[in-house]
N, C-alpha and C. Protein backbone atom coordinates (compact mmCIF):
# COMPACT_ATOMS: atom_id res chain seq x y z
N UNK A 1 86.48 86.48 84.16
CA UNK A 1 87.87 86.36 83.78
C UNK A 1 88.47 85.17 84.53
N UNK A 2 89.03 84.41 83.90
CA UNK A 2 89.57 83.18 84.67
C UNK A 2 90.98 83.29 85.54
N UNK A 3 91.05 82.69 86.15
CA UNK A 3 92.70 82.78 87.02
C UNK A 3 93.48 82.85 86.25
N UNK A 4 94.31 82.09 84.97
CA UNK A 4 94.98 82.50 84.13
C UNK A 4 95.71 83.62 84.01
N UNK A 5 94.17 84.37 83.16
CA UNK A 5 94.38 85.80 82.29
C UNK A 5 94.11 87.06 83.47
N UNK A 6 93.84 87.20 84.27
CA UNK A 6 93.17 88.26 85.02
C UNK A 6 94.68 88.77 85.44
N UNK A 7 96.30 88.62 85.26
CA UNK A 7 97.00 89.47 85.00
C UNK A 7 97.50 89.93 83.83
N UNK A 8 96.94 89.52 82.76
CA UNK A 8 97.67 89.68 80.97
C UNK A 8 98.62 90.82 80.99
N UNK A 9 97.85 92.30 81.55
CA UNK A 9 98.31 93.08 81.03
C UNK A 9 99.34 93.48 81.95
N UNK A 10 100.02 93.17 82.89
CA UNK A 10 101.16 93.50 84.43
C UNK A 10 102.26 92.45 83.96
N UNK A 11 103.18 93.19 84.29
CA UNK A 11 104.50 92.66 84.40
C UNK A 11 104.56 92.11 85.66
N UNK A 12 104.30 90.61 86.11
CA UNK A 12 104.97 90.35 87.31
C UNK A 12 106.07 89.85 88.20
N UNK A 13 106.47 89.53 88.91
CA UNK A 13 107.66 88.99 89.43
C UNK A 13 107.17 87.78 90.97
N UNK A 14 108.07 87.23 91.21
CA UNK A 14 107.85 86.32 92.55
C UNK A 14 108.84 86.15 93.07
N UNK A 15 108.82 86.43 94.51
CA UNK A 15 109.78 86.07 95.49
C UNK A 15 109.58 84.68 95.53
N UNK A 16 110.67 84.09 95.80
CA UNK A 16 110.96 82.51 95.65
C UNK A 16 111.44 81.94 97.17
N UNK A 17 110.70 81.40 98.35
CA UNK A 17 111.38 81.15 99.44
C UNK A 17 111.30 79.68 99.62
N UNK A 18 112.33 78.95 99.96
CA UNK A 18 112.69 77.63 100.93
C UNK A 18 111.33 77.48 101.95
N UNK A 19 110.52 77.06 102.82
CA UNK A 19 110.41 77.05 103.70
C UNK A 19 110.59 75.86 104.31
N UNK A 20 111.36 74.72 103.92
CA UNK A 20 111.16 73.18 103.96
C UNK A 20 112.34 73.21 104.93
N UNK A 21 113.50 74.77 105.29
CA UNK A 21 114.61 74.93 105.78
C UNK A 21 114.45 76.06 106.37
N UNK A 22 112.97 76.42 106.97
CA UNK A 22 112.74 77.63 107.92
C UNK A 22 112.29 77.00 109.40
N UNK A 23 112.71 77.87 110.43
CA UNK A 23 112.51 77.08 111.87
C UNK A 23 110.88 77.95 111.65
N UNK A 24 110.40 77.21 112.91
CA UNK A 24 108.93 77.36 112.73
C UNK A 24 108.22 78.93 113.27
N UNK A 25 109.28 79.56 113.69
CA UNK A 25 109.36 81.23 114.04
C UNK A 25 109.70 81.76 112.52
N UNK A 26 110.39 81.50 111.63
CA UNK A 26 110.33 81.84 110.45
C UNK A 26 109.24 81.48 109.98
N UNK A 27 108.08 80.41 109.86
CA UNK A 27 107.40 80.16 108.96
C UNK A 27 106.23 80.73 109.25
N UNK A 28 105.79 80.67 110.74
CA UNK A 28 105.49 82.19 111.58
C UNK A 28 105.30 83.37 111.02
N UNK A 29 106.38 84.30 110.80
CA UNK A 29 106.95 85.24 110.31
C UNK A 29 106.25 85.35 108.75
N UNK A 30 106.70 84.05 107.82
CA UNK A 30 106.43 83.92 106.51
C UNK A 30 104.57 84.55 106.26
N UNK A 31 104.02 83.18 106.98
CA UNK A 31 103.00 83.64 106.97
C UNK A 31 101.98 84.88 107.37
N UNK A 32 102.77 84.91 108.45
CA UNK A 32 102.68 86.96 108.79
C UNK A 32 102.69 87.92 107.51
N UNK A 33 103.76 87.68 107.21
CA UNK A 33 103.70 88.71 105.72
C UNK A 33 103.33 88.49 104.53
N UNK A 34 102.68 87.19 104.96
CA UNK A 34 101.89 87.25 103.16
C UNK A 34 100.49 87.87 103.51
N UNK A 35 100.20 87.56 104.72
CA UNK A 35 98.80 88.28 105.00
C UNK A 35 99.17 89.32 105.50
N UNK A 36 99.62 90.22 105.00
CA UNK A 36 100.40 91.93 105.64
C UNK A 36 100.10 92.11 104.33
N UNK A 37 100.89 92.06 103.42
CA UNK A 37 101.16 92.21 102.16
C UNK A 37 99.60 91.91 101.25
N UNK A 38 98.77 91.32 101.99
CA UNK A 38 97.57 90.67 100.94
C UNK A 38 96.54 91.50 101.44
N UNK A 39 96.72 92.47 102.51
CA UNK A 39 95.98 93.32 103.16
C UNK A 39 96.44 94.96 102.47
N UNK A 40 97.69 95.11 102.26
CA UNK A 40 98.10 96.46 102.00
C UNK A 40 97.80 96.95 100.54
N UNK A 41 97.26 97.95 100.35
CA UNK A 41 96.94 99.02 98.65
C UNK A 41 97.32 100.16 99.13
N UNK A 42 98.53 100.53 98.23
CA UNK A 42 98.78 101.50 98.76
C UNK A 42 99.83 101.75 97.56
N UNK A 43 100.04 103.35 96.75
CA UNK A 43 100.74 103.28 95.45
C UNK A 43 101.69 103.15 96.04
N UNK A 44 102.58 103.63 97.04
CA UNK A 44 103.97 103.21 97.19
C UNK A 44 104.29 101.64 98.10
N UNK A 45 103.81 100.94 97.93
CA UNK A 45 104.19 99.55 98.74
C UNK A 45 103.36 98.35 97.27
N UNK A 46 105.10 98.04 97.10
CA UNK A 46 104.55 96.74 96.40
C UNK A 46 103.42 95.98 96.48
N UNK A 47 102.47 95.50 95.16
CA UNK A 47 101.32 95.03 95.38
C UNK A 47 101.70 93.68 95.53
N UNK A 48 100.81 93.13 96.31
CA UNK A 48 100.62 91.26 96.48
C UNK A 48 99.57 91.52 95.66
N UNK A 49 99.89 89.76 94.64
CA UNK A 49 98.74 89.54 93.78
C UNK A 49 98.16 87.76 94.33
N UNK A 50 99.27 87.05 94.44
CA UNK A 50 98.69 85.63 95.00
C UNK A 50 100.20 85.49 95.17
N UNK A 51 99.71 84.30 96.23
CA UNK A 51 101.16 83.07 96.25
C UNK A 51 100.62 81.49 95.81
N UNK A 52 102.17 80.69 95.81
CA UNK A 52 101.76 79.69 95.21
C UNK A 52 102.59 79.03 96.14
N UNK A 53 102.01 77.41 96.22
CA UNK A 53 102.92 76.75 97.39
C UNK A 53 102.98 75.66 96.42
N UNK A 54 104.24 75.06 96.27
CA UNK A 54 104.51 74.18 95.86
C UNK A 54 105.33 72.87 96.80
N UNK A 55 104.13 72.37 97.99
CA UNK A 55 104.89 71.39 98.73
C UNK A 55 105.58 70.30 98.58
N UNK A 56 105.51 69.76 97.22
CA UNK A 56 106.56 68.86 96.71
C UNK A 56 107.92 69.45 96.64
N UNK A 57 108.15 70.66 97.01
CA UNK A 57 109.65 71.40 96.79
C UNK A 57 109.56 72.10 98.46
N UNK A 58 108.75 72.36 98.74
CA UNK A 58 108.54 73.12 100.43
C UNK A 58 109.33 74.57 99.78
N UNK A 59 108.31 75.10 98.60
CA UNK A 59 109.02 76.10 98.12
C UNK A 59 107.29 76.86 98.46
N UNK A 60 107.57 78.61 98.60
CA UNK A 60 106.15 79.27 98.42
C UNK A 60 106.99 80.59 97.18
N UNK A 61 105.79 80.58 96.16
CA UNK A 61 106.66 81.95 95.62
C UNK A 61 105.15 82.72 95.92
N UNK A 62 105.80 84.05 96.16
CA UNK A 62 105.12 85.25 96.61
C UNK A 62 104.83 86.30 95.31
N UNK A 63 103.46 86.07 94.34
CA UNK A 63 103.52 86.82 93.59
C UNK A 63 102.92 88.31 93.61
N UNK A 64 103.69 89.37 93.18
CA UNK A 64 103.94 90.53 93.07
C UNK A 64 103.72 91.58 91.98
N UNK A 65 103.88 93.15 92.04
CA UNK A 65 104.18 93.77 90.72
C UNK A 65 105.70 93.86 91.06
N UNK A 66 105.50 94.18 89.60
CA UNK A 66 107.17 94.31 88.88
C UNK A 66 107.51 96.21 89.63
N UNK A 67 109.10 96.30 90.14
CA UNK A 67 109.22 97.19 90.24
C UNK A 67 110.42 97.68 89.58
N UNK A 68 110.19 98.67 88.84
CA UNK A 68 111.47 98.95 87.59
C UNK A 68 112.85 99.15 88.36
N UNK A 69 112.91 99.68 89.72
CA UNK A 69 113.74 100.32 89.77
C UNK A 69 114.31 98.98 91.27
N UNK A 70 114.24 97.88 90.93
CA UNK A 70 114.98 97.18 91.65
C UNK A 70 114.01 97.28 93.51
N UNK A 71 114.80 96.66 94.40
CA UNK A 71 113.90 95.96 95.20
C UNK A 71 114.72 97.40 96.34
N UNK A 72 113.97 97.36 97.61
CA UNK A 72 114.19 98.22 98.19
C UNK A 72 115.82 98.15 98.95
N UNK A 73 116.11 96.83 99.14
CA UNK A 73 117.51 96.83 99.81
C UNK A 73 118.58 97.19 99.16
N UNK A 74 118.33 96.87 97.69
CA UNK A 74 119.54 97.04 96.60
C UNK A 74 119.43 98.42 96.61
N UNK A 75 118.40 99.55 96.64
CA UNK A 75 118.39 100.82 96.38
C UNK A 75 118.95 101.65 97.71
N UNK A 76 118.82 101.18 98.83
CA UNK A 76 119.66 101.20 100.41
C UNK A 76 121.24 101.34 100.24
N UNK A 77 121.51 99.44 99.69
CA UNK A 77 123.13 99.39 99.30
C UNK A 77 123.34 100.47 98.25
N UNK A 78 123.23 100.49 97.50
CA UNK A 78 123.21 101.69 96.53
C UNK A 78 123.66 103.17 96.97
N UNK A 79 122.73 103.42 97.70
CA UNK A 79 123.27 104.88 98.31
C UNK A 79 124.19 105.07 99.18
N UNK A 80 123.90 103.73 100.05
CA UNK A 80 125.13 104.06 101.26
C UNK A 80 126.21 103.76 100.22
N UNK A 81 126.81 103.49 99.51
CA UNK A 81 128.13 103.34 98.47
C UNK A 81 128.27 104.67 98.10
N UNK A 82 127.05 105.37 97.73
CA UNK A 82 127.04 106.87 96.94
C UNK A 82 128.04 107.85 98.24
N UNK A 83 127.62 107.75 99.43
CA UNK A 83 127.72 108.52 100.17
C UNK A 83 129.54 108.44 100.65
């Protein structure tokens, strides 16, 4: 199966980060959690599928599965409003 197609059938999504405007403890950090994330299987923790670096922009997007029900902070703000 080629790089391409080997997600056809997943809905995915990508975090989109700057790093061209991260101090070097952030980029630190960055790279910390893509290899956190590229290590973890687990049904409740978002899957990492690849990232992509695009250094002509000093952009990395972090690709992912799709999660229906919105990202974990929005579901946080969410409740504390409920309450």
């Amino acid at each position: 199966m080629s790089q391409y197609n080997k997600y056809y059938f997943q809905i995915l999504v990508w975090k989109e980060l700057d790093y061209g405007k991260m101090t070097e403890v952030e980029k630190q950090m960055l790279v910390s959690e893509v290899n956190l994330l590229r290590e973890l299987k687990h049904p409740h923790i978002v899957r990492y599928y690849d990232r992509i670096i695009d250094r002509s922009n000093t952009t990395i997007y972090i690709v992912m599965e799709f999660c229906e029900g919105g990202d974990l902070g929005a579901l946080i703000a969410k409740h504390r409003k409920e309450k």
